[in-house]
PDB file of N, CA and C in Angstrom:
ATOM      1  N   UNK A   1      95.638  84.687  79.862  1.00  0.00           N
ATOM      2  CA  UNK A   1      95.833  83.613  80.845  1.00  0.00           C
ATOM      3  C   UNK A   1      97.238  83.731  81.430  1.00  0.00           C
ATOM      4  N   UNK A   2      97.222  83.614  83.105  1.00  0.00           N
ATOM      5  CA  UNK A   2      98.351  83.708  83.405  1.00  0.00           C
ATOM      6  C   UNK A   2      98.924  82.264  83.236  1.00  0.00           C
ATOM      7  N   UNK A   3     100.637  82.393  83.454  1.00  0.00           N
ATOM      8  CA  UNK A   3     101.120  81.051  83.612  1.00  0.00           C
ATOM      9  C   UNK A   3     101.712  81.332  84.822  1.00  0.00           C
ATOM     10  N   UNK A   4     100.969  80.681  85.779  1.00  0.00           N
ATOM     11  CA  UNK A   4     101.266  80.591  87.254  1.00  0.00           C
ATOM     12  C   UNK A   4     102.205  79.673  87.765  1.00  0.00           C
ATOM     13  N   UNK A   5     103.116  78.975  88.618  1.00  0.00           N
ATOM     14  CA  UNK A   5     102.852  77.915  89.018  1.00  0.00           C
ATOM     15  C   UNK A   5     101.809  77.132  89.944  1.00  0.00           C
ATOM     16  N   UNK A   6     101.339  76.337  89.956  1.00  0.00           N
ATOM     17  CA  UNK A   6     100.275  75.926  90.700  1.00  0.00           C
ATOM     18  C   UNK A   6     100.745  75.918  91.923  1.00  0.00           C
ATOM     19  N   UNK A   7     101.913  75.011  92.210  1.00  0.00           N
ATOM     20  CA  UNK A   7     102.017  75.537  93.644  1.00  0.00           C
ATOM     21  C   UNK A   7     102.666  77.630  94.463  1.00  0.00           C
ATOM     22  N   UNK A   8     102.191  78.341  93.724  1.00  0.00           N
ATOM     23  CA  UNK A   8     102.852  79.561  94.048  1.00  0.00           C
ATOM     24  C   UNK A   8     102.777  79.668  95.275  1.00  0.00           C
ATOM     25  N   UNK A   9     103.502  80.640  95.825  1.00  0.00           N
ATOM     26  CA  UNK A   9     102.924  81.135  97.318  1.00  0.00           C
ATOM     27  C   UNK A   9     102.833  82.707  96.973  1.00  0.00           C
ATOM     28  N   UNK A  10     102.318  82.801  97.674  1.00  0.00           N
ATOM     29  CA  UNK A  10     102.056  84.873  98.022  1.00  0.00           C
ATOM     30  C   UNK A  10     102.703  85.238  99.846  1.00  0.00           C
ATOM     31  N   UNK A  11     102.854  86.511  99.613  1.00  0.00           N
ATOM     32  CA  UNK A  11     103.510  87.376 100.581  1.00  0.00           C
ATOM     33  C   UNK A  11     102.533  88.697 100.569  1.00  0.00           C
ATOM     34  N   UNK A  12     102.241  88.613 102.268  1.00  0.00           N
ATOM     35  CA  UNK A  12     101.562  89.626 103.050  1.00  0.00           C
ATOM     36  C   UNK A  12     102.421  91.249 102.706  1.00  0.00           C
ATOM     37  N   UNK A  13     102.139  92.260 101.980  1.00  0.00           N
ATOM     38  CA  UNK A  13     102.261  93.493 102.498  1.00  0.00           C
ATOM     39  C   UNK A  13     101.467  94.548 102.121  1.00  0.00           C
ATOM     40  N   UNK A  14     101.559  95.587 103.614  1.00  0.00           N
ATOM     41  CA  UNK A  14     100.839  96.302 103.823  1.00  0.00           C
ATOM     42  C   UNK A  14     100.707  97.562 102.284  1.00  0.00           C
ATOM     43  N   UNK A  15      99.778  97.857 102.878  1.00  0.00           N
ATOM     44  CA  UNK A  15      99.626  98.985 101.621  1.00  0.00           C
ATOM     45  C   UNK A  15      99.834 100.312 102.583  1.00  0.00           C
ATOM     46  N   UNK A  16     100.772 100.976 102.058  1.00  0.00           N
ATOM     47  CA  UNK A  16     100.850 101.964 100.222  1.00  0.00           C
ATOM     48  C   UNK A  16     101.644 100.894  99.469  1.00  0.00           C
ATOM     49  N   UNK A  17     102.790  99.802 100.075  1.00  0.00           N
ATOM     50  CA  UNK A  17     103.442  99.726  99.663  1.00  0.00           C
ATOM     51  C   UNK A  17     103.626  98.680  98.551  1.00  0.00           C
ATOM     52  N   UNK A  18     102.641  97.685  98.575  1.00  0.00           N
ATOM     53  CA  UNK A  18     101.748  97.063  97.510  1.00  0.00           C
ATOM     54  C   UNK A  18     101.486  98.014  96.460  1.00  0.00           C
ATOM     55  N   UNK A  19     100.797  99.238  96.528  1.00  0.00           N
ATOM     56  CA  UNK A  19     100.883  99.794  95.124  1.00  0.00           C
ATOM     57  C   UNK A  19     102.242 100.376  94.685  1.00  0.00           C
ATOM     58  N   UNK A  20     103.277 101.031  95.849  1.00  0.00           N
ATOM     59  CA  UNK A  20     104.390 101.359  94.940  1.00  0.00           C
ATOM     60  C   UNK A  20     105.139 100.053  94.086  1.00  0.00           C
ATOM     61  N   UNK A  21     105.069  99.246  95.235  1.00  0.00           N
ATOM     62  CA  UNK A  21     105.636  98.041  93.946  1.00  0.00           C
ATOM     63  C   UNK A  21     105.323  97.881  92.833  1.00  0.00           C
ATOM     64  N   UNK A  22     103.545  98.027  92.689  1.00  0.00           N
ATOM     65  CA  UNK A  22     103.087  97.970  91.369  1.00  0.00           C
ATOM     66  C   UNK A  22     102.535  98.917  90.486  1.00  0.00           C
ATOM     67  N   UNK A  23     103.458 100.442  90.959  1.00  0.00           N
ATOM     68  CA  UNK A  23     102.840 101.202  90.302  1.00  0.00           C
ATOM     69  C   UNK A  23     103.830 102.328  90.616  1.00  0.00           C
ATOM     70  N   UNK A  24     104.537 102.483  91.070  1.00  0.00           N
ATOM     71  CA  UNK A  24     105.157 103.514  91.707  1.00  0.00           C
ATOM     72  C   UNK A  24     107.356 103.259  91.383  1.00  0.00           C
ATOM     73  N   UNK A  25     107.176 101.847  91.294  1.00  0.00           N
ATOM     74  CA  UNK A  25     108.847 101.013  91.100  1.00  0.00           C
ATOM     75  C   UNK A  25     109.534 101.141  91.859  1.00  0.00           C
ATOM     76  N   UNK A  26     108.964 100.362  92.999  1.00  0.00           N
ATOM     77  CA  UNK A  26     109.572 100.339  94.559  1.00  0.00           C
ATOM     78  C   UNK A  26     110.381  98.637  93.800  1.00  0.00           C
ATOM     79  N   UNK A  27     111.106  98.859  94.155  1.00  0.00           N
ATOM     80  CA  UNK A  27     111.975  97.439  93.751  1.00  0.00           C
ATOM     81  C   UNK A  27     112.908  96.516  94.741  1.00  0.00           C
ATOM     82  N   UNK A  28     112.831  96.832  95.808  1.00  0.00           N
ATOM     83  CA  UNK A  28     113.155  96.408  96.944  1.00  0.00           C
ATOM     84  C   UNK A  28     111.908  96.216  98.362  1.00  0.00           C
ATOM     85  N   UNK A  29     111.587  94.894  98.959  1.00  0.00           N
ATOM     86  CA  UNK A  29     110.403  94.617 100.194  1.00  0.00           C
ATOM     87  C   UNK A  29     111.250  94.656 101.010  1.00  0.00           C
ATOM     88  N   UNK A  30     110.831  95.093 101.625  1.00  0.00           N
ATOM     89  CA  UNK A  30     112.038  95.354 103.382  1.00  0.00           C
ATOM     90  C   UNK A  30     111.146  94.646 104.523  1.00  0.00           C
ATOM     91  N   UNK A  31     112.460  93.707 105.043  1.00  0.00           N
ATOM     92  CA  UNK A  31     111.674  92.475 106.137  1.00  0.00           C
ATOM     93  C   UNK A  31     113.090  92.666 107.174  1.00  0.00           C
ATOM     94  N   UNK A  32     112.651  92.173 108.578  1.00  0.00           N
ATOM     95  CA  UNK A  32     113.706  91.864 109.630  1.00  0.00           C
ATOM     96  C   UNK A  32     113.830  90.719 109.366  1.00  0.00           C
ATOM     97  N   UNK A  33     114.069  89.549 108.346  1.00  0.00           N
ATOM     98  CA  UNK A  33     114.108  88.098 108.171  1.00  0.00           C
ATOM     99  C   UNK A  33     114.511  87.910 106.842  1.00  0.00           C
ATOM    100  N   UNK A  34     115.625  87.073 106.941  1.00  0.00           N
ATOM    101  CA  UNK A  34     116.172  86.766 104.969  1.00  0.00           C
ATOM    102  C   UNK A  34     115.351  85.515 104.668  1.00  0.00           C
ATOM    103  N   UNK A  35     115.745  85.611 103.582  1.00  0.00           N
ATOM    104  CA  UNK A  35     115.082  84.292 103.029  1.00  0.00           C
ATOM    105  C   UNK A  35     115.923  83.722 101.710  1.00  0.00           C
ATOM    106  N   UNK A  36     115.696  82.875 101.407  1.00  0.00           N
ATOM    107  CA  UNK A  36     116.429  81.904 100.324  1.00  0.00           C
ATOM    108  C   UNK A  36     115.476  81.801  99.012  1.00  0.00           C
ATOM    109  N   UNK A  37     114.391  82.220  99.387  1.00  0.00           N
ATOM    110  CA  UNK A  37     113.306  82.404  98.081  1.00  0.00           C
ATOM    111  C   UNK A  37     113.657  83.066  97.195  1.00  0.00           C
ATOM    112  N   UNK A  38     113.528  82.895  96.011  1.00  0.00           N
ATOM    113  CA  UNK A  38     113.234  83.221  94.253  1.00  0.00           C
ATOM    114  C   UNK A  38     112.412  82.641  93.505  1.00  0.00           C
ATOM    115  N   UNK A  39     111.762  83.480  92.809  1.00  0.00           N
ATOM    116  CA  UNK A  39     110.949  83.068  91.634  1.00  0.00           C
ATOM    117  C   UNK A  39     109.638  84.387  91.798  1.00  0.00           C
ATOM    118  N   UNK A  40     108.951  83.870  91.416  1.00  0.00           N
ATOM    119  CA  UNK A  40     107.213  84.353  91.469  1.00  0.00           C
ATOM    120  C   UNK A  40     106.746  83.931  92.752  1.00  0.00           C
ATOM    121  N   UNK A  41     105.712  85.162  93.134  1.00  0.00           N
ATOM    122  CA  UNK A  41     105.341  85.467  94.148  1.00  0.00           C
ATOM    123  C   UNK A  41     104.205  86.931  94.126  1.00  0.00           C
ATOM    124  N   UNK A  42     102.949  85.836  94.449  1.00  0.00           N
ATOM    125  CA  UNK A  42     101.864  86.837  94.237  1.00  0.00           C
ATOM    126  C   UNK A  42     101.771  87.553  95.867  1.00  0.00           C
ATOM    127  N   UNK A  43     101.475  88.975  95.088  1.00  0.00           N
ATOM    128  CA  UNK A  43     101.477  90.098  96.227  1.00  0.00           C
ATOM    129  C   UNK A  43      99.673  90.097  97.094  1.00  0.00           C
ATOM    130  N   UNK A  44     100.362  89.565  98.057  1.00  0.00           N
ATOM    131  CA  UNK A  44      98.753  89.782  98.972  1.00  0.00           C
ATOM    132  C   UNK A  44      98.582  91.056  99.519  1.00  0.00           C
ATOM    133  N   UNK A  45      97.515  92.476  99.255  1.00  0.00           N
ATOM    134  CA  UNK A  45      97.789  93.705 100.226  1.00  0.00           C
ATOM    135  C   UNK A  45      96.793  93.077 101.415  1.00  0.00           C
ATOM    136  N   UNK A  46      97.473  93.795 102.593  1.00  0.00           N
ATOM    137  CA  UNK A  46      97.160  92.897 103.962  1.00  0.00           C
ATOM    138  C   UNK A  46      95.775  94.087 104.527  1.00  0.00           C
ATOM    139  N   UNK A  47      95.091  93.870 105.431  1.00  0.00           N
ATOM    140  CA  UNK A  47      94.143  94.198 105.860  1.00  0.00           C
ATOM    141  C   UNK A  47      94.673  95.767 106.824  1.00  0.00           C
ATOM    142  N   UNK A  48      96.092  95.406 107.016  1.00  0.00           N
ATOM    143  CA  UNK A  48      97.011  96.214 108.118  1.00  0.00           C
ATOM    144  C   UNK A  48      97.366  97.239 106.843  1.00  0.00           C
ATOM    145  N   UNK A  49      97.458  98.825 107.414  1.00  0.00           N
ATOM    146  CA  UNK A  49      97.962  99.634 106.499  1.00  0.00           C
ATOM    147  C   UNK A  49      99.104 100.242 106.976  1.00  0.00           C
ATOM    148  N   UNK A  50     100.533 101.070 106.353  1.00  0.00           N
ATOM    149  CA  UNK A  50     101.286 101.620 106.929  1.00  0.00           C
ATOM    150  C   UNK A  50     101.335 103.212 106.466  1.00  0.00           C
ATOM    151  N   UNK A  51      99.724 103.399 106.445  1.00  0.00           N
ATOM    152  CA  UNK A  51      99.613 105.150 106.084  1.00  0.00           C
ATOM    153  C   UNK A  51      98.681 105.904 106.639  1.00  0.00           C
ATOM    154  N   UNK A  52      98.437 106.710 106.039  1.00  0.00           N
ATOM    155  CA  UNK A  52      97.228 107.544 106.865  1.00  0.00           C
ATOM    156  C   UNK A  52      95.866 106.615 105.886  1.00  0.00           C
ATOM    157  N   UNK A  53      94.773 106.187 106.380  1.00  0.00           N
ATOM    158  CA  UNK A  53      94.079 105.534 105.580  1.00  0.00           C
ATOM    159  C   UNK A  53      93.512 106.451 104.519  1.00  0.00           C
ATOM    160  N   UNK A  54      93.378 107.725 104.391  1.00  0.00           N
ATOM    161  CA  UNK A  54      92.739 108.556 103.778  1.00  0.00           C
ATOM    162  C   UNK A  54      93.825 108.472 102.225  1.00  0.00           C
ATOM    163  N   UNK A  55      94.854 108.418 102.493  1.00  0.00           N
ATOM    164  CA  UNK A  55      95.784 108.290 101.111  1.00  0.00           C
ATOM    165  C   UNK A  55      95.160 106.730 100.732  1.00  0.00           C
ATOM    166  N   UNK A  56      95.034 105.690 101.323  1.00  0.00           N
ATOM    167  CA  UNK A  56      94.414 104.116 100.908  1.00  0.00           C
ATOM    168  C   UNK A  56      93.534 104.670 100.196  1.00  0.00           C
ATOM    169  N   UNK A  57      92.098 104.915 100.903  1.00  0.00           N
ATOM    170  CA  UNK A  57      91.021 105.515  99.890  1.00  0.00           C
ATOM    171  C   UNK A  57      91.423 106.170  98.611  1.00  0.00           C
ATOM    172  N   UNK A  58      91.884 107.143  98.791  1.00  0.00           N
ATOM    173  CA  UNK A  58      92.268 108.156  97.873  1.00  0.00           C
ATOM    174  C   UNK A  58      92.495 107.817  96.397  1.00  0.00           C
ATOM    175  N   UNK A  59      93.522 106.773  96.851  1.00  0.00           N
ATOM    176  CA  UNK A  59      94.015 106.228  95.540  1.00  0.00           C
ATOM    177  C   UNK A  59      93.331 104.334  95.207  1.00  0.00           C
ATOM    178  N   UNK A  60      92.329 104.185  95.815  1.00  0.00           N
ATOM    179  CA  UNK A  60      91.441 103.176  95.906  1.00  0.00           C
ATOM    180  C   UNK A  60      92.153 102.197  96.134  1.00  0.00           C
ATOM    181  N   UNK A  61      93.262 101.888  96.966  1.00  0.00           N
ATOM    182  CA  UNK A  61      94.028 101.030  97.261  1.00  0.00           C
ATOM    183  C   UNK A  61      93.546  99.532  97.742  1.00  0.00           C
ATOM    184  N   UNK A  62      93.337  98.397  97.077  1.00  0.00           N
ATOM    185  CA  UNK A  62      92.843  97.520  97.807  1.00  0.00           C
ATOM    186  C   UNK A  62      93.139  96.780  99.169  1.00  0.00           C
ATOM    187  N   UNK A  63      92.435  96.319 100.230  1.00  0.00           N
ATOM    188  CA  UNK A  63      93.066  95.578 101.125  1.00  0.00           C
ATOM    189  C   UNK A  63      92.463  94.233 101.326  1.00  0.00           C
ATOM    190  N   UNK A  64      93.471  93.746 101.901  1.00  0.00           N
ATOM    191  CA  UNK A  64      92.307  91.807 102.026  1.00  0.00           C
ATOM    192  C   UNK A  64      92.487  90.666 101.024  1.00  0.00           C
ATOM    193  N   UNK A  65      93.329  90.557 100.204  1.00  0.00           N
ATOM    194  CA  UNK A  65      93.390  89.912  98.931  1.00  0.00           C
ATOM    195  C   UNK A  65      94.844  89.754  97.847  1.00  0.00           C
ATOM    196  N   UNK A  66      94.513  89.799  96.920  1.00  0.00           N
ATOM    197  CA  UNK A  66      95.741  89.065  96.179  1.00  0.00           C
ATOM    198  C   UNK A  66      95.673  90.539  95.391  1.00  0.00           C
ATOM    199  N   UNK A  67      96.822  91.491  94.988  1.00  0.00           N
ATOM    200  CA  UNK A  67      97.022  92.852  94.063  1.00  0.00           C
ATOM    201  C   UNK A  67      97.404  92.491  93.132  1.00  0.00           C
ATOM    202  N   UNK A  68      98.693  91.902  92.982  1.00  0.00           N
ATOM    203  CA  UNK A  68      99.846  91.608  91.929  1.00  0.00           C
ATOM    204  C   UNK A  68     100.795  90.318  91.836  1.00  0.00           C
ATOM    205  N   UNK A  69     101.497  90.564  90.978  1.00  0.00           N
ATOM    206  CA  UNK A  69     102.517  89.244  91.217  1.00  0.00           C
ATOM    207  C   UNK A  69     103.856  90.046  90.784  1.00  0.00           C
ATOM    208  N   UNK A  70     105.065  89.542  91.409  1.00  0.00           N
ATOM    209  CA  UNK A  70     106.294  89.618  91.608  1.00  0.00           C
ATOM    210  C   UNK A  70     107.226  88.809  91.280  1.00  0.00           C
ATOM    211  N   UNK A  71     108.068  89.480  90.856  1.00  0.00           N
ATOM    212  CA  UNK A  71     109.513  87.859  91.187  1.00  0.00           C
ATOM    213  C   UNK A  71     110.701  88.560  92.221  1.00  0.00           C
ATOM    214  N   UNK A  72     111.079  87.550  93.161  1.00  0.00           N
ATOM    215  CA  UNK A  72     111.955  87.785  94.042  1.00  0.00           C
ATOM    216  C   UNK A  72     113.591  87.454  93.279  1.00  0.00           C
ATOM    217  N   UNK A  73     114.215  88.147  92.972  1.00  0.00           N
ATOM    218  CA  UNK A  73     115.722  87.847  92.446  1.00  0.00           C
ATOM    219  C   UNK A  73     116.811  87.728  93.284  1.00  0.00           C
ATOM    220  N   UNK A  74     116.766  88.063  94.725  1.00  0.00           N
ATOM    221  CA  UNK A  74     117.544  88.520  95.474  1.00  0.00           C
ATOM    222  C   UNK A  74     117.133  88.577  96.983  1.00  0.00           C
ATOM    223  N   UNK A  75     117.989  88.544  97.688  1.00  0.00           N
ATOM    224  CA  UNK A  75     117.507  88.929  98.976  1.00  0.00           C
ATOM    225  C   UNK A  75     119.163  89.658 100.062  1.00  0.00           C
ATOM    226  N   UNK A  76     118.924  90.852 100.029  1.00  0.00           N
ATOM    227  CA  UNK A  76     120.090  91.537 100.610  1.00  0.00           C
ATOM    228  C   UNK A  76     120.291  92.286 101.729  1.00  0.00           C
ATOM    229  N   UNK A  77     121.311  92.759 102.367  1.00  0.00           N
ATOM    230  CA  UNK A  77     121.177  93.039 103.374  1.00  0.00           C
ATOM    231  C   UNK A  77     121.798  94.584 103.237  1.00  0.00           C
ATOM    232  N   UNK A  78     122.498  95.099 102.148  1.00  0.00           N
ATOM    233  CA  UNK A  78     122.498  96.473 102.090  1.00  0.00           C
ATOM    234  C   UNK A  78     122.093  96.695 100.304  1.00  0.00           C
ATOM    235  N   UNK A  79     121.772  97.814  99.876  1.00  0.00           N
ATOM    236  CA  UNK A  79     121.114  97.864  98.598  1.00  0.00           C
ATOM    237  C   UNK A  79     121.184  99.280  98.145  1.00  0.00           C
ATOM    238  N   UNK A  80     121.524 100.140  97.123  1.00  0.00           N
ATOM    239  CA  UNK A  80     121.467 101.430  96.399  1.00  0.00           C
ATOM    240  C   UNK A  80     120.478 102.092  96.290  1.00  0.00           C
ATOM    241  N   UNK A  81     119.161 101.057  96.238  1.00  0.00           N
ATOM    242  CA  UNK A  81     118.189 101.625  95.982  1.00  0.00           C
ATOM    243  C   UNK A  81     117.349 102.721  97.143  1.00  0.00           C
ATOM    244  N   UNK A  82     116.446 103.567  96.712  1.00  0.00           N
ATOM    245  CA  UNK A  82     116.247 104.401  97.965  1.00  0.00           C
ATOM    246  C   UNK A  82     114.976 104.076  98.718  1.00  0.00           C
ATOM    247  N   UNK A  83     114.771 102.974  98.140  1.00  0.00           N
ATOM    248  CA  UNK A  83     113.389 101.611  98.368  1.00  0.00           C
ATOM    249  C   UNK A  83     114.195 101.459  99.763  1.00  0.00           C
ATOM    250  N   UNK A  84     115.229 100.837  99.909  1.00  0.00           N
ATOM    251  CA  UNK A  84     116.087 100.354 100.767  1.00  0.00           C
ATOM    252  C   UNK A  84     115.962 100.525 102.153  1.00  0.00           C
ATOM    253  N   UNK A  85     115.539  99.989 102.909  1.00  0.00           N
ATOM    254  CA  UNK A  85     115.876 100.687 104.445  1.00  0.00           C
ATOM    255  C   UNK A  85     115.637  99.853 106.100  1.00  0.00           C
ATOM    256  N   UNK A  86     115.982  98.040 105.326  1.00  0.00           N
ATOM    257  CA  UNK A  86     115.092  97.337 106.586  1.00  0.00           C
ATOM    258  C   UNK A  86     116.687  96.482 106.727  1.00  0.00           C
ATOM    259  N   UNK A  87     116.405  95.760 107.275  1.00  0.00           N
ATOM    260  CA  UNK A  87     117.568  95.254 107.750  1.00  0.00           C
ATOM    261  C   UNK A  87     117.975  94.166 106.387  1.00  0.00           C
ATOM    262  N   UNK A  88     116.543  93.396 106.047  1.00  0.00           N
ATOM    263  CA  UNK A  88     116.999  92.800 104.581  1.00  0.00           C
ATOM    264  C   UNK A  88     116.250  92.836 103.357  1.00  0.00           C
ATOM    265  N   UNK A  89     116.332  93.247 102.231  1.00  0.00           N
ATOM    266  CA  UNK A  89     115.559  93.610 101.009  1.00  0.00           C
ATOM    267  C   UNK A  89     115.291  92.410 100.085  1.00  0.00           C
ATOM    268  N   UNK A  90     113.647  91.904 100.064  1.00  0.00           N
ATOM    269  CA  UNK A  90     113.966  91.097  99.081  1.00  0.00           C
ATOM    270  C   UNK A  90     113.502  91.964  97.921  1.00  0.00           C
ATOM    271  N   UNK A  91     114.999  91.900  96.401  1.00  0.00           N
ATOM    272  CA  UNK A  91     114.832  92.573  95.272  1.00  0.00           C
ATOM    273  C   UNK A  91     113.929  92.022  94.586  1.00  0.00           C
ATOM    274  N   UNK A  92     113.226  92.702  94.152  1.00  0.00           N
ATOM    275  CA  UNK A  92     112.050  92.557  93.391  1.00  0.00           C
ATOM    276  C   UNK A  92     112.186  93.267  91.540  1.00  0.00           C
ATOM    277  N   UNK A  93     111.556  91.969  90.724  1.00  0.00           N
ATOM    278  CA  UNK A  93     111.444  92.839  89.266  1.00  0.00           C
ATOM    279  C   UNK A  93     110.369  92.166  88.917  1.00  0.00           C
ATOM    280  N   UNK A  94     109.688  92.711  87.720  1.00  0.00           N
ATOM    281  CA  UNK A  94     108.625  91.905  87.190  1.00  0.00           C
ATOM    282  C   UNK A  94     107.464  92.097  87.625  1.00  0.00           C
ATOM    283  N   UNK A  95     107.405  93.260  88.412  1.00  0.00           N
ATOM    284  CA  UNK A  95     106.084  93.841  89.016  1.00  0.00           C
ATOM    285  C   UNK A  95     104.708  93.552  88.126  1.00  0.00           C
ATOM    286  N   UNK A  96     103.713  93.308  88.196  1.00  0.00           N
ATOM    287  CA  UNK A  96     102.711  93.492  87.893  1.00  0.00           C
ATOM    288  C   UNK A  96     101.457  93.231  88.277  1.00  0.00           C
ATOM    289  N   UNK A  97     100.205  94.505  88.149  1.00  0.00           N
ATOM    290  CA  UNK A  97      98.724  94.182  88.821  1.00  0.00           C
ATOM    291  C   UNK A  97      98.514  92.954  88.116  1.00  0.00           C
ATOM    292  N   UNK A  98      97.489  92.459  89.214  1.00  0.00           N
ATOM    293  CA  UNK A  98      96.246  91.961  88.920  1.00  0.00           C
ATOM    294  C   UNK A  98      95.060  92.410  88.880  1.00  0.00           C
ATOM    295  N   UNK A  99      93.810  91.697  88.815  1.00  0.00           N
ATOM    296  CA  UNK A  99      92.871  92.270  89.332  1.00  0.00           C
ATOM    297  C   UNK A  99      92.080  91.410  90.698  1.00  0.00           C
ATOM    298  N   UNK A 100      92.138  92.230  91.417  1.00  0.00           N
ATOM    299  CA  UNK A 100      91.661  91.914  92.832  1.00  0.00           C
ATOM    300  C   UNK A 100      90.949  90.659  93.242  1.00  0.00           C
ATOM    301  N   UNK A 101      91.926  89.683  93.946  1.00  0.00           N
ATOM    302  CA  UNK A 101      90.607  88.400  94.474  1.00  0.00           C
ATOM    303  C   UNK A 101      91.178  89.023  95.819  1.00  0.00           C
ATOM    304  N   UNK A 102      89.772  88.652  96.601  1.00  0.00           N
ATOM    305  CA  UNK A 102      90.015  88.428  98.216  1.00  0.00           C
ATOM    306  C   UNK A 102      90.217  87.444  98.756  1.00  0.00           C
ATOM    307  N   UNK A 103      91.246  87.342  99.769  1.00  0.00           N
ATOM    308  CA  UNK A 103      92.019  86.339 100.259  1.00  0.00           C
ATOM    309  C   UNK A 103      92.884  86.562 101.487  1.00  0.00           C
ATOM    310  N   UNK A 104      92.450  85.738 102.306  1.00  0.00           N
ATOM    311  CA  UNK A 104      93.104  85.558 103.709  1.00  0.00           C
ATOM    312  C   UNK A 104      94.574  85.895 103.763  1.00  0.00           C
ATOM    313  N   UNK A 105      94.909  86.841 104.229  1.00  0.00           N
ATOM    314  CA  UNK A 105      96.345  86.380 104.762  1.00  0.00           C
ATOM    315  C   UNK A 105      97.564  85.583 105.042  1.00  0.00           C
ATOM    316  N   UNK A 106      98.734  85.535 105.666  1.00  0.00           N
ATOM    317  CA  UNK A 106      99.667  84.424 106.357  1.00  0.00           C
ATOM    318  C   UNK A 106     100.698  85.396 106.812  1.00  0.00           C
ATOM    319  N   UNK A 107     101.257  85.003 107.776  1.00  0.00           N
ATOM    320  CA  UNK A 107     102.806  85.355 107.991  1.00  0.00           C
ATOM    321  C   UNK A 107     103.416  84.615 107.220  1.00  0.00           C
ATOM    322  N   UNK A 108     104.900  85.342 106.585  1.00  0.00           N
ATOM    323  CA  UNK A 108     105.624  84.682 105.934  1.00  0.00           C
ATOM    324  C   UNK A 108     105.169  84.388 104.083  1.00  0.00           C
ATOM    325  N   UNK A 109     105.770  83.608 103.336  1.00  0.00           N
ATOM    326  CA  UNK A 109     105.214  82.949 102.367  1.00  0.00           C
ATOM    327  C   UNK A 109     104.016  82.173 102.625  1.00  0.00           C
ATOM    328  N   UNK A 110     103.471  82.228 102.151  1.00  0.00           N
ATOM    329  CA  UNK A 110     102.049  81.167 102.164  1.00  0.00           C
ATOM    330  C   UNK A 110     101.156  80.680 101.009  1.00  0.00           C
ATOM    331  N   UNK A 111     100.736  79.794 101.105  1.00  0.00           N
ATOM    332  CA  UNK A 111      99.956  79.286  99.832  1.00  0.00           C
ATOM    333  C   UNK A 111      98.539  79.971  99.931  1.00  0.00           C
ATOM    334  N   UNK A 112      97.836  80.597  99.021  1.00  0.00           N
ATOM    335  CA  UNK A 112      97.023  81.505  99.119  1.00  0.00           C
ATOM    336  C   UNK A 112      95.948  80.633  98.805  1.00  0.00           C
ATOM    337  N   UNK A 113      95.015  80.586  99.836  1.00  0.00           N
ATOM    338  CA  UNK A 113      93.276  79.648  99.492  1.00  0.00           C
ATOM    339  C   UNK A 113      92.409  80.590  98.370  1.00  0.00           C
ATOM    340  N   UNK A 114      93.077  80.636  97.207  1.00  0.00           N
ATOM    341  CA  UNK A 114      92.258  80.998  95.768  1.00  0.00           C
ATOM    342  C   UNK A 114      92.379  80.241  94.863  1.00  0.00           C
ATOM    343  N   UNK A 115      91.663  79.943  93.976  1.00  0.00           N
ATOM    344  CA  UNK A 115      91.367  79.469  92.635  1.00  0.00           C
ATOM    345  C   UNK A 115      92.468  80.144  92.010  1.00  0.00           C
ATOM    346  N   UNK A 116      93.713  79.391  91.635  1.00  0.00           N
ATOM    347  CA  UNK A 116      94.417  80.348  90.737  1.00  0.00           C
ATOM    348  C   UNK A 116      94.026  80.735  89.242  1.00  0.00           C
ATOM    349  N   UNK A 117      92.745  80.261  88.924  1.00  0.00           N
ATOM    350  CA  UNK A 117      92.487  80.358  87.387  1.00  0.00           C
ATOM    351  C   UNK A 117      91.541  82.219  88.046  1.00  0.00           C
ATOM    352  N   UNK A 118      91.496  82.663  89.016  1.00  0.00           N
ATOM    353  CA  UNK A 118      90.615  83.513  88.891  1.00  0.00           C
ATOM    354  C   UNK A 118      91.389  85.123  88.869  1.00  0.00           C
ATOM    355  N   UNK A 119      92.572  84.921  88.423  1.00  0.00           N
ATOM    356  CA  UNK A 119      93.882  85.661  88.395  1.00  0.00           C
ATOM    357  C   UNK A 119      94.185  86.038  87.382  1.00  0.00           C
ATOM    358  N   UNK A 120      93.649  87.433  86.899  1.00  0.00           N
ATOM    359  CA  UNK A 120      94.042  87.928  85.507  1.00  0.00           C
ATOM    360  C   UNK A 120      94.549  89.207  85.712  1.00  0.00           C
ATOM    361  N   UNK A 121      95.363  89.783  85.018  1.00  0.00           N
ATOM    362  CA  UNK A 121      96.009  90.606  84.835  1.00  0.00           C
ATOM    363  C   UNK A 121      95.427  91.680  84.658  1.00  0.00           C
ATOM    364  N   UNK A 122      95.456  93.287  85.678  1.00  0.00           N
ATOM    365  CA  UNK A 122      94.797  94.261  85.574  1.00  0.00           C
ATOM    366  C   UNK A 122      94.589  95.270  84.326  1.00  0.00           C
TER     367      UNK A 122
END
């Protein structure tokens, strides 16, 4: 059983980069927009991809739904890491799958229309 907060929100991103976060130790999300957020934050992979789709397949990448959950520690505007490369990074630790619900989208943070009890750990 996870311990969620009930009110969580989730964040839209595209895949590959949804799985390097959770599988690969991409530790930095790169956005043109800062934010003041920390804590937990479930990873939505978005319907939009930023690869060739044949690598998505490949590695059965999900799209449309909730992947993982995150915690945001940070949010910076230059960073070491080689994740690094948008104008601001929110740092990320605490990576981990889930297993796949489908679920709408949002720009921005958003409160995700799922049952959070249907959220278990991959």
């Amino acid at each position: 059983m996870l311990n969620l907060p009930a009110d969580i929100r989730a964040l839209s991103i595209r895949q590959p980069w949804c799985h390097r976060i959770l599988y690969e130790g991409k530790d930095v999300e790169n956005r043109d927009w800062p934010t003041r957020f920390r804590g937990l934050v479930l990873i939505h992979a978005s319907l939009k991809i930023d690869c060739d789709r044949e690598e998505v397949r490949a590695k059965a990448m999900p799209l449309g739904g909730i992947v993982g959950v995150m915690r945001i520690t940070d949010c910076v505007s230059d960073s070491a890491s080689p994740w690094f490369f948008g104008a601001y990074g929110f740092v990320i630790t605490e990576a981990r799958p889930l297993r796949f619900v489908p679920c709408k989208g949002a720009l921005g943070f958003f409160r995700p229309a799922i049952n959070l009890s249907d959220l278990q750990l991959a």
